[in-house]
PDB file of N, CA and C in Angstrom:
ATOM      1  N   UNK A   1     103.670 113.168 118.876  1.00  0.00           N
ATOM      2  CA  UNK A   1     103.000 112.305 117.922  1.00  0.00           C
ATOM      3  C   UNK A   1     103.408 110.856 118.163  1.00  0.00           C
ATOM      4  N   UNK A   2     103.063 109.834 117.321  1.00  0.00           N
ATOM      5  CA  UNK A   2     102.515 108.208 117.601  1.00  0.00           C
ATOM      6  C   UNK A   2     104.069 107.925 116.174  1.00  0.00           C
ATOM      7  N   UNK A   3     104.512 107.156 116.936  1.00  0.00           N
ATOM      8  CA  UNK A   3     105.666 106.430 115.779  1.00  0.00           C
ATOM      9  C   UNK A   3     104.867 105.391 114.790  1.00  0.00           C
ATOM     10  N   UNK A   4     104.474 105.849 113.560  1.00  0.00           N
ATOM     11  CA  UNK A   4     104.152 105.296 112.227  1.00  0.00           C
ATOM     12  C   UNK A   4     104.516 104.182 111.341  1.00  0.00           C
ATOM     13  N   UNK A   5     105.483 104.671 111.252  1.00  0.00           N
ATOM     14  CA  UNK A   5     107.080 103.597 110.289  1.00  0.00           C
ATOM     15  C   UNK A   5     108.163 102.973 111.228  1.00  0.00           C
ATOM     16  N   UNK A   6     108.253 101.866 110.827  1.00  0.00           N
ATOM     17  CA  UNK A   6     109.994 101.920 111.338  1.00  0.00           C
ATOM     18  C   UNK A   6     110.213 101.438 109.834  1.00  0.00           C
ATOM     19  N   UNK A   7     111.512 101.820 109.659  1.00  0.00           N
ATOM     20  CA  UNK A   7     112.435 101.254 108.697  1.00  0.00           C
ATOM     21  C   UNK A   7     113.550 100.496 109.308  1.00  0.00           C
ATOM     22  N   UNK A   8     113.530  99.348 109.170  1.00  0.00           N
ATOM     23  CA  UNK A   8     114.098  98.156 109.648  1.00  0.00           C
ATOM     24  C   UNK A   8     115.023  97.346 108.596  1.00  0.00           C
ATOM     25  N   UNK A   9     116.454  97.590 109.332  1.00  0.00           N
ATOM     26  CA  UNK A   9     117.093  96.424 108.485  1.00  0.00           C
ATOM     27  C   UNK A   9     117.869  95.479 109.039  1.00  0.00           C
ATOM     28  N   UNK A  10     117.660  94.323 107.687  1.00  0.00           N
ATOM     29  CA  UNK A  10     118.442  93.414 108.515  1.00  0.00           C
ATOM     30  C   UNK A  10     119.383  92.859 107.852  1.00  0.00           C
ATOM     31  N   UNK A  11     120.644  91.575 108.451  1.00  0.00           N
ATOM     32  CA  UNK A  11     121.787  91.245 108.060  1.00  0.00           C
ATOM     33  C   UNK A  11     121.132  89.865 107.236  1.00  0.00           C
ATOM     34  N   UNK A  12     121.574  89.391 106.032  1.00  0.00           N
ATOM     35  CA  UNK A  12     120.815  88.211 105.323  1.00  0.00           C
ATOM     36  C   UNK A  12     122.352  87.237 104.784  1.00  0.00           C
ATOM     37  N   UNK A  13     122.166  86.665 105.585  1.00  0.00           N
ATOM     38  CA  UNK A  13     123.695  85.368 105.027  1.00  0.00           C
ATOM     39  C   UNK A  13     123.309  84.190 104.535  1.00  0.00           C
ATOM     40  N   UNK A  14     123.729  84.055 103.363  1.00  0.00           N
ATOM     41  CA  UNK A  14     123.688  83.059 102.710  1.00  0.00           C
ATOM     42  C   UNK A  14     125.186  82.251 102.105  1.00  0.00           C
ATOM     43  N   UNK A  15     125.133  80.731 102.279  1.00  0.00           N
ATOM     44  CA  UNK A  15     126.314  80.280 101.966  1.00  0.00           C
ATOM     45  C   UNK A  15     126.224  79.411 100.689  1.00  0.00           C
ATOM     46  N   UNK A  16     126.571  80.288  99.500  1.00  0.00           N
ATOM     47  CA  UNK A  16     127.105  79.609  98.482  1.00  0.00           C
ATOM     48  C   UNK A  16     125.762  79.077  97.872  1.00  0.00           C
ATOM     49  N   UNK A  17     124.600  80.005  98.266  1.00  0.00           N
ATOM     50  CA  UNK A  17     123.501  80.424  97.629  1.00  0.00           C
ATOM     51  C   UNK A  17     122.324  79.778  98.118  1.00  0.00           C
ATOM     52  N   UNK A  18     122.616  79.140  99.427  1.00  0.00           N
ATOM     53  CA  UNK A  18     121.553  78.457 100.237  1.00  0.00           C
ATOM     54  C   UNK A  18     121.392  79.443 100.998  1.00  0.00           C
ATOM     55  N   UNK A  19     120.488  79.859 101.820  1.00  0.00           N
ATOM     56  CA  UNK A  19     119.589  80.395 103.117  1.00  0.00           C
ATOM     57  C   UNK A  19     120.721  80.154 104.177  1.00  0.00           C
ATOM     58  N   UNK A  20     121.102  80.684 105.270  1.00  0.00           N
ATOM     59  CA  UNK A  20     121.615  80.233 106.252  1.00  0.00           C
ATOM     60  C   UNK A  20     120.896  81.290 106.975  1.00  0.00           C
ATOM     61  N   UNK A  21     120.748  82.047 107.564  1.00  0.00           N
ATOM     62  CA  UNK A  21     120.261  83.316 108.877  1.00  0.00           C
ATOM     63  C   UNK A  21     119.957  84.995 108.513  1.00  0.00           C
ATOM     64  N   UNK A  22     119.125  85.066 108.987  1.00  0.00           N
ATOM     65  CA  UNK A  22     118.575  86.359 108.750  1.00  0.00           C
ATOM     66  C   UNK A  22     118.453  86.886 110.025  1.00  0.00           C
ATOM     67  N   UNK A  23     118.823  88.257 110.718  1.00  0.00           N
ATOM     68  CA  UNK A  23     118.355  89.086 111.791  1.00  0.00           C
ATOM     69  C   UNK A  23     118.426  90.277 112.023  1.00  0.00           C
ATOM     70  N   UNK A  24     117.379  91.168 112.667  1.00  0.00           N
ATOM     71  CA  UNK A  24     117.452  92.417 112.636  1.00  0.00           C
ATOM     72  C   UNK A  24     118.698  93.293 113.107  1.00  0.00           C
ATOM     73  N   UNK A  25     119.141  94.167 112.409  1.00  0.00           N
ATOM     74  CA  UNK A  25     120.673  94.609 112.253  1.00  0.00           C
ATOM     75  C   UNK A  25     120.457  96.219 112.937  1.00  0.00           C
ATOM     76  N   UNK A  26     119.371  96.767 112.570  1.00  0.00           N
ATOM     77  CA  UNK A  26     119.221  98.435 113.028  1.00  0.00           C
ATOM     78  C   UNK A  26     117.448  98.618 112.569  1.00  0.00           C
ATOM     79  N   UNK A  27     117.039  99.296 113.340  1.00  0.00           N
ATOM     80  CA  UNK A  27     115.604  99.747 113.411  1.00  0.00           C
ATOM     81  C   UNK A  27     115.647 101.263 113.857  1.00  0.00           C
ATOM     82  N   UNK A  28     114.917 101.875 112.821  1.00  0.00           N
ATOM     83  CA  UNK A  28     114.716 103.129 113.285  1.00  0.00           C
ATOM     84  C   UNK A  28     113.181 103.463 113.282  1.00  0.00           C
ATOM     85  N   UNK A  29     112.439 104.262 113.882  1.00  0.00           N
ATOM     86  CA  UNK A  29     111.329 104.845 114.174  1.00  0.00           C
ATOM     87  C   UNK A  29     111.050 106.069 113.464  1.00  0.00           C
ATOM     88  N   UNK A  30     110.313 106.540 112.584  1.00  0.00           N
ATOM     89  CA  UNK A  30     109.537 107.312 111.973  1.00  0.00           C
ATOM     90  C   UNK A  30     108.375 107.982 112.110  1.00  0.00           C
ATOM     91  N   UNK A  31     107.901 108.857 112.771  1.00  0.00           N
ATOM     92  CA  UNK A  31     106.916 109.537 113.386  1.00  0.00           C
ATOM     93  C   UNK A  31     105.831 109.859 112.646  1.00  0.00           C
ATOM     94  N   UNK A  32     104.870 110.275 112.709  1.00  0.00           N
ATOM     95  CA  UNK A  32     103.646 110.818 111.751  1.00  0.00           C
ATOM     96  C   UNK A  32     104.323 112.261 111.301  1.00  0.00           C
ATOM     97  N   UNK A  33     104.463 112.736 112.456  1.00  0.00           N
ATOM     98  CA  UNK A  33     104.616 114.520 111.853  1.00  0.00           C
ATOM     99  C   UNK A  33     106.099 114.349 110.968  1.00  0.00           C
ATOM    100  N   UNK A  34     107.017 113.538 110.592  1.00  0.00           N
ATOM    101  CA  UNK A  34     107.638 113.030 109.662  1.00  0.00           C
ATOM    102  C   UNK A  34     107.780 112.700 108.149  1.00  0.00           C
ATOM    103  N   UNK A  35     106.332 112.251 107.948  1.00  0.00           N
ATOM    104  CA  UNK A  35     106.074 111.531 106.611  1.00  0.00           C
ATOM    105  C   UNK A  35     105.668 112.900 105.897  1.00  0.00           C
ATOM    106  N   UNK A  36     105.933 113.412 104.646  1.00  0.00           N
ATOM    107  CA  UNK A  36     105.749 114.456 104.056  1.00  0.00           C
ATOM    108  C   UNK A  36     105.795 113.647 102.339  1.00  0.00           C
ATOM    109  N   UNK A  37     104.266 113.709 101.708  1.00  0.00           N
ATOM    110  CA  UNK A  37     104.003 113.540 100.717  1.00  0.00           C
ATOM    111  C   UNK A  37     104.995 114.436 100.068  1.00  0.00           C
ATOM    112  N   UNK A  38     105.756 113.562  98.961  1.00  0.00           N
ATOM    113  CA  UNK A  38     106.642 114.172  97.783  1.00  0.00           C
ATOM    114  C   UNK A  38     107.974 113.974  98.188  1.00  0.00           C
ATOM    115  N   UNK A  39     108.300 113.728  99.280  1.00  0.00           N
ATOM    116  CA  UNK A  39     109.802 113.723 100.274  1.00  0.00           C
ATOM    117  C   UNK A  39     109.974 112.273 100.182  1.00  0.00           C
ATOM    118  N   UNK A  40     111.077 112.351 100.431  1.00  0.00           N
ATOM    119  CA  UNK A  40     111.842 111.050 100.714  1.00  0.00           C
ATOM    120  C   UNK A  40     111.558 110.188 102.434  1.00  0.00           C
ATOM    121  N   UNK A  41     111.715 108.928 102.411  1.00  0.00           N
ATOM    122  CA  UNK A  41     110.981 108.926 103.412  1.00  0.00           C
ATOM    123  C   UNK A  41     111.966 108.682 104.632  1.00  0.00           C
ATOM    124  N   UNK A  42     111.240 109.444 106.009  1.00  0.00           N
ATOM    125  CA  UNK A  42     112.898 109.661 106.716  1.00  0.00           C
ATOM    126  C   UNK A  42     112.914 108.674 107.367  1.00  0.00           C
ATOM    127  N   UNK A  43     114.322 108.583 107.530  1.00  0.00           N
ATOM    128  CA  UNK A  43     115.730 107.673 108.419  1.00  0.00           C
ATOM    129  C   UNK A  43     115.626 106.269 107.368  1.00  0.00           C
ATOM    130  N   UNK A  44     115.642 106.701 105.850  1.00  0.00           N
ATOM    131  CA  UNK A  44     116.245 105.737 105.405  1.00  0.00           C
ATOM    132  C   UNK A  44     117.574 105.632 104.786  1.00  0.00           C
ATOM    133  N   UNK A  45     118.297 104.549 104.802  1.00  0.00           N
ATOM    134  CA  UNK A  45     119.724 105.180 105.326  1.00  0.00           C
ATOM    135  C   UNK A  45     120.629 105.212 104.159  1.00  0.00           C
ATOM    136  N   UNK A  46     119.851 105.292 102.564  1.00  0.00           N
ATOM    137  CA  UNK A  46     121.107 106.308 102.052  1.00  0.00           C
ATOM    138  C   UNK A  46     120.129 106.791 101.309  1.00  0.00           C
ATOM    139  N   UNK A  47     120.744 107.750 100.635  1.00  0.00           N
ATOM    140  CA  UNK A  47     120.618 109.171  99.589  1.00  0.00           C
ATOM    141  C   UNK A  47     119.526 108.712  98.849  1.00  0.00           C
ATOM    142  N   UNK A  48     119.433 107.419  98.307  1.00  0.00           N
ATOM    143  CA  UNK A  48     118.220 106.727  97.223  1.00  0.00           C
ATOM    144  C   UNK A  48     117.468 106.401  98.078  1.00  0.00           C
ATOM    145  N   UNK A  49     116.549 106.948  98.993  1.00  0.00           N
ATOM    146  CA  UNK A  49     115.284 106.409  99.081  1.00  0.00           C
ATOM    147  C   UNK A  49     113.987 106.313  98.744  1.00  0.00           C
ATOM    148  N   UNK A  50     113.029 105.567  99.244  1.00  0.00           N
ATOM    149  CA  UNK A  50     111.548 105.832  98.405  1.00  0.00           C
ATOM    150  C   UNK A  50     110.729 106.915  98.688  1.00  0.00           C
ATOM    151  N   UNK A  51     110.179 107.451  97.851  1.00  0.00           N
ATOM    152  CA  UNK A  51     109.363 108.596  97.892  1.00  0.00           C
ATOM    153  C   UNK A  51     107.930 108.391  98.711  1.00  0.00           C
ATOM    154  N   UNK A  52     107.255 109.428  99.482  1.00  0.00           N
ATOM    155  CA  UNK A  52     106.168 108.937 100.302  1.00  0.00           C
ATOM    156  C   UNK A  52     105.290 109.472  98.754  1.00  0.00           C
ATOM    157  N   UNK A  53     104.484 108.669  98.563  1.00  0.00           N
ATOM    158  CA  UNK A  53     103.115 109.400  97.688  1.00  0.00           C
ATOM    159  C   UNK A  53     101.969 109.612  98.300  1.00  0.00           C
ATOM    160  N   UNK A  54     101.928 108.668  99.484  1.00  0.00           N
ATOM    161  CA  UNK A  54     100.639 109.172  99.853  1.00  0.00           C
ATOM    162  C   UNK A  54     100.513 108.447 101.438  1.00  0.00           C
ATOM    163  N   UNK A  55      99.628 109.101 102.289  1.00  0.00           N
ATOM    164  CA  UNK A  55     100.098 108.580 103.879  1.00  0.00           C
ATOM    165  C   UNK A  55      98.917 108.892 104.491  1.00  0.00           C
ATOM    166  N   UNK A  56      98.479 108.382 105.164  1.00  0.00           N
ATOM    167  CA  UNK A  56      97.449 107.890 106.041  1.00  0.00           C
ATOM    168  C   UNK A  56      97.556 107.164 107.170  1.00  0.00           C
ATOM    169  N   UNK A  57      97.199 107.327 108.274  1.00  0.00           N
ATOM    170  CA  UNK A  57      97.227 106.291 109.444  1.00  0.00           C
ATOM    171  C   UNK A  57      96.853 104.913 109.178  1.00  0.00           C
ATOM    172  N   UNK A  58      97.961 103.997 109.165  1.00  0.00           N
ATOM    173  CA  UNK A  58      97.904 102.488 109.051  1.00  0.00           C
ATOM    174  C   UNK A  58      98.335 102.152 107.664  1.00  0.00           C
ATOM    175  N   UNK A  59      98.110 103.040 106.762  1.00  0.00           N
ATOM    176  CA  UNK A  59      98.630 103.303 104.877  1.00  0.00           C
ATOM    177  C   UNK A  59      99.575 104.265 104.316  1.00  0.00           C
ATOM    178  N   UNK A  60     100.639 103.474 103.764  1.00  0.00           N
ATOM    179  CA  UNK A  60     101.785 104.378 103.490  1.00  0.00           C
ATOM    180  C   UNK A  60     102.076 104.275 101.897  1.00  0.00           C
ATOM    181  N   UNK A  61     101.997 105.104 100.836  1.00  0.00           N
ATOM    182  CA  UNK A  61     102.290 104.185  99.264  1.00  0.00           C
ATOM    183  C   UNK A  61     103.657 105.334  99.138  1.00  0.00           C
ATOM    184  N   UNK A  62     104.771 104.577  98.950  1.00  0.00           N
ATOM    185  CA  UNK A  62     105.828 104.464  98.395  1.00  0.00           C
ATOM    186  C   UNK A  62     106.137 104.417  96.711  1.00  0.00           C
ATOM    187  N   UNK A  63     107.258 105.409  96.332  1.00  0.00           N
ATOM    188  CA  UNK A  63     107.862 104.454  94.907  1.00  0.00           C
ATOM    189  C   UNK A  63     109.261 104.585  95.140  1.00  0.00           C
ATOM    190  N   UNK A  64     109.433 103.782  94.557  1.00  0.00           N
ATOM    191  CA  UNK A  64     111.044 103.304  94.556  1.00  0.00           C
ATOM    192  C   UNK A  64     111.550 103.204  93.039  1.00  0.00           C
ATOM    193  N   UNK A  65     112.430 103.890  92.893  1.00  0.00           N
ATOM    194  CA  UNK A  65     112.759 103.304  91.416  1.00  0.00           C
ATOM    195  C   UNK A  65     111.769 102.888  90.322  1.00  0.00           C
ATOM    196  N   UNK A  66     110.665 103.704  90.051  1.00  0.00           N
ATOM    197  CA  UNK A  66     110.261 103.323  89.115  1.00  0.00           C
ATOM    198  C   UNK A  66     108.399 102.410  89.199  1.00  0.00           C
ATOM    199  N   UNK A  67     108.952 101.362  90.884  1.00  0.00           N
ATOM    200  CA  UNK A  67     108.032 100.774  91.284  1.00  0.00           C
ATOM    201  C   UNK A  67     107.026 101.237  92.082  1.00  0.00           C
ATOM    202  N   UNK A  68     106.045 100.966  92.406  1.00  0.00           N
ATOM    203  CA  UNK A  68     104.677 101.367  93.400  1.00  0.00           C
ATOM    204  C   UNK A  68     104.649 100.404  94.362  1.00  0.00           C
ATOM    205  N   UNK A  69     104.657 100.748  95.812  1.00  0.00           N
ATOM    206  CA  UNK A  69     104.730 100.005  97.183  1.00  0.00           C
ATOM    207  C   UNK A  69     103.165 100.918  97.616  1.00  0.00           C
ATOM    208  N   UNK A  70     102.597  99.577  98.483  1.00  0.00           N
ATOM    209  CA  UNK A  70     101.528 100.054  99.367  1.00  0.00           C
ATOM    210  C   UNK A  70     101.903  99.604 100.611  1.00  0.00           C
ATOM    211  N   UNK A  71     101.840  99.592 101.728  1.00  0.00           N
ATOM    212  CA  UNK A  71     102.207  99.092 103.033  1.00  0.00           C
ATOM    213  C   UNK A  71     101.179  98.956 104.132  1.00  0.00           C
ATOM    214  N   UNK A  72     100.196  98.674 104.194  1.00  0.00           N
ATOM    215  CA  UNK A  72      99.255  98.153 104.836  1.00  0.00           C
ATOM    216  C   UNK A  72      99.469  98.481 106.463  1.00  0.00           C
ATOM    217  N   UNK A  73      98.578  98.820 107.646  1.00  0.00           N
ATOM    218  CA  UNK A  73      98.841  98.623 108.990  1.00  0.00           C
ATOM    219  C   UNK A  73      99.759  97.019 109.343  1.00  0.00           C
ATOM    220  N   UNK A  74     100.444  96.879 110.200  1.00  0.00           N
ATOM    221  CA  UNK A  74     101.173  95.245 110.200  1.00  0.00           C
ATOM    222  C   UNK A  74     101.661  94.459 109.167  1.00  0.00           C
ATOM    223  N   UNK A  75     102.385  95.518 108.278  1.00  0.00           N
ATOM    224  CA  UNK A  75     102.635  94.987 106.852  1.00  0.00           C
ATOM    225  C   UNK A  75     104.231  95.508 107.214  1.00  0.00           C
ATOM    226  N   UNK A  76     105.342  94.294 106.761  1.00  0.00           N
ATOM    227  CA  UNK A  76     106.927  95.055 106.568  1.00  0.00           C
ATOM    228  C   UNK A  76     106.593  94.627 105.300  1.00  0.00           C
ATOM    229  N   UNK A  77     107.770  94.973 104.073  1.00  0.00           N
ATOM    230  CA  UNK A  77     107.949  94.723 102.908  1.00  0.00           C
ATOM    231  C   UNK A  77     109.292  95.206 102.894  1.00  0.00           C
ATOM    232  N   UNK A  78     109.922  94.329 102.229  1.00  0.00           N
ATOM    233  CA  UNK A  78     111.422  94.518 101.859  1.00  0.00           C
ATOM    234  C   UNK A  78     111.136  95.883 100.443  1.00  0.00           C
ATOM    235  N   UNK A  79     111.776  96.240 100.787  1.00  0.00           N
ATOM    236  CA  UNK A  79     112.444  97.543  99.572  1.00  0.00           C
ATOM    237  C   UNK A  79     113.103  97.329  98.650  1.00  0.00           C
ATOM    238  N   UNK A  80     114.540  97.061  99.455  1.00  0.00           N
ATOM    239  CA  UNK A  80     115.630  96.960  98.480  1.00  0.00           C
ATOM    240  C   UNK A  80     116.659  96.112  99.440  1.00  0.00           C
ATOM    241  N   UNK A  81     118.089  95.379  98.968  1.00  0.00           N
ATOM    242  CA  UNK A  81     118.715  94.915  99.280  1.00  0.00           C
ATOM    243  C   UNK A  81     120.313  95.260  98.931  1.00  0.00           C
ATOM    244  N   UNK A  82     121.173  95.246  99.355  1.00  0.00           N
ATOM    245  CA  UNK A  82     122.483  95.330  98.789  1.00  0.00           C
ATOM    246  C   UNK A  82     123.572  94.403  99.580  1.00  0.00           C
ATOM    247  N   UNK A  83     124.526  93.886  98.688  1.00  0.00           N
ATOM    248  CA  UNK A  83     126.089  93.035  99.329  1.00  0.00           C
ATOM    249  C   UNK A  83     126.376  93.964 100.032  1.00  0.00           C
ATOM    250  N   UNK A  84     126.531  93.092 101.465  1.00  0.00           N
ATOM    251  CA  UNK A  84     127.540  93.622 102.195  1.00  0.00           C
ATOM    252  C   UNK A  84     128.935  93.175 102.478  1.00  0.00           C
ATOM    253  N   UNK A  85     129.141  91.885 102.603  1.00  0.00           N
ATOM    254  CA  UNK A  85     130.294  91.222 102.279  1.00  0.00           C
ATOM    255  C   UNK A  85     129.977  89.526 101.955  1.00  0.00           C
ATOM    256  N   UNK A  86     131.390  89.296 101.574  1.00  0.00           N
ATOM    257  CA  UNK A  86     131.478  87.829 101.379  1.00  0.00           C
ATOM    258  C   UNK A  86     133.035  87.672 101.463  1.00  0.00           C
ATOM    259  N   UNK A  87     132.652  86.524 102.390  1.00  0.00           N
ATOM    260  CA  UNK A  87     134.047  85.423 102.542  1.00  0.00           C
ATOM    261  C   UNK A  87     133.998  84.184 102.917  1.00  0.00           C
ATOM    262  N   UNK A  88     134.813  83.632 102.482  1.00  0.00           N
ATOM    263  CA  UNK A  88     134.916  81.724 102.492  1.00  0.00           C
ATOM    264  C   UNK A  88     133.522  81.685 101.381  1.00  0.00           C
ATOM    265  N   UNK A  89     132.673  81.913 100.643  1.00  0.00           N
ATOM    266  CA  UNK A  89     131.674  81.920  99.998  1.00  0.00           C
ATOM    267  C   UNK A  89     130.473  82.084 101.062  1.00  0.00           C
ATOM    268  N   UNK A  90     130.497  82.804 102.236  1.00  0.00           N
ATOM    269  CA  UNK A  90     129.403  83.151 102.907  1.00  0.00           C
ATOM    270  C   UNK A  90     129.182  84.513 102.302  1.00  0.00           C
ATOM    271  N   UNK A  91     127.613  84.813 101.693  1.00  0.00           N
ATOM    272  CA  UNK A  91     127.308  86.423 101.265  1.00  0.00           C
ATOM    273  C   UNK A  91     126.261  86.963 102.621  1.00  0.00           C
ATOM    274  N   UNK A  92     126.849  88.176 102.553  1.00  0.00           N
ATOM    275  CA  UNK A  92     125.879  88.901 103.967  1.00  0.00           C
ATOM    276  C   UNK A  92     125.551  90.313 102.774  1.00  0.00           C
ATOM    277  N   UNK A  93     123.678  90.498 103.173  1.00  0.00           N
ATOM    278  CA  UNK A  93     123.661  91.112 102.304  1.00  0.00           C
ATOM    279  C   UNK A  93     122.369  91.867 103.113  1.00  0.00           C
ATOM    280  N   UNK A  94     121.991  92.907 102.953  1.00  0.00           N
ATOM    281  CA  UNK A  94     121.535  93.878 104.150  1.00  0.00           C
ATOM    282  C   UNK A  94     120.116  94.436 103.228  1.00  0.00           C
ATOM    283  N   UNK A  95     118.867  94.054 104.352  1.00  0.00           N
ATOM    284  CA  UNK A  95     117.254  93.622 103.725  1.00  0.00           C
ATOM    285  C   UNK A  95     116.917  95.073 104.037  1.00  0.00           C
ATOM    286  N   UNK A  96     116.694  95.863 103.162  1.00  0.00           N
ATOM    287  CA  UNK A  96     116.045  96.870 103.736  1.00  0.00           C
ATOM    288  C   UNK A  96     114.481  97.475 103.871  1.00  0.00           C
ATOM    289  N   UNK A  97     113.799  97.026 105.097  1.00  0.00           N
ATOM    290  CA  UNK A  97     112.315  97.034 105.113  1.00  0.00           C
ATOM    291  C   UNK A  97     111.718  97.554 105.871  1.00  0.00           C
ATOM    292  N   UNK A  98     110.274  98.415 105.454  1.00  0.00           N
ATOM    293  CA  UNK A  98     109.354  99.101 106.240  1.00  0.00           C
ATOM    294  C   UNK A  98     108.413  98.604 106.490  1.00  0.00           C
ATOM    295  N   UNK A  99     108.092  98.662 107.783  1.00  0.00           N
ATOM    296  CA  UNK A  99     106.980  98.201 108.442  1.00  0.00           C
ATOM    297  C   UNK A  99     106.170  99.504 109.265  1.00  0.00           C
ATOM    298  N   UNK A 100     104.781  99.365 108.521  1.00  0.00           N
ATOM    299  CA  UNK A 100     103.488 100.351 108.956  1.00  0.00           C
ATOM    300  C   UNK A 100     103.207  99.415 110.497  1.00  0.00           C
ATOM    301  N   UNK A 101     103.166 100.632 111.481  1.00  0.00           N
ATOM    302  CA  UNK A 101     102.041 100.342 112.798  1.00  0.00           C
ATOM    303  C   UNK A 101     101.031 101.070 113.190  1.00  0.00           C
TER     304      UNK A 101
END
């Protein structure tokens, strides 16, 4: 089968609440024969991920917590985010996003 999803994340540093650099940290690939309406959606990389609701070639709808995601063919969308560290007041904080191909 044709790789569908990647779930892509990246490293997001900011110093002391300005913007400083963003770049891709880990990318994984997600297959068609993969995506299973009602399941969690795979190789996302912890225990809380978004649910597939509904999947189609080029269309993926997601929920997350509560929320409703659509994902379009050539569409990433951030998910969710979490701290990863901070020091000297630099925060690195890790983008976690899917992108339909």
């Amino acid at each position: 089968m044709a790789t569908a999803v990647y779930v892509n994340l990246y490293k997001s540093y900011s110093d002391r609440g300005a913007f400083v650099q963003s770049g891709l940290w880990q990318s994984s690939e997600v297959d068609e024969s993969e995506i299973k309406v009602g399941e969690k959606l795979p190789q996302w990389p912890s225990y809380d991920g978004p649910i597939v609701k509904g999947y189609k070639p080029g269309l993926l709808e997601l929920e997350y917590h509560g929320k409703q995601i659509t994902i379009a063919s050539g569409e990433e969308v951030q998910i969710d985010s979490s701290p990863f560290s901070q020091e000297y007041g630099v925060s690195c904080y890790i983008l976690k996003c899917v992108k339909v191909v």
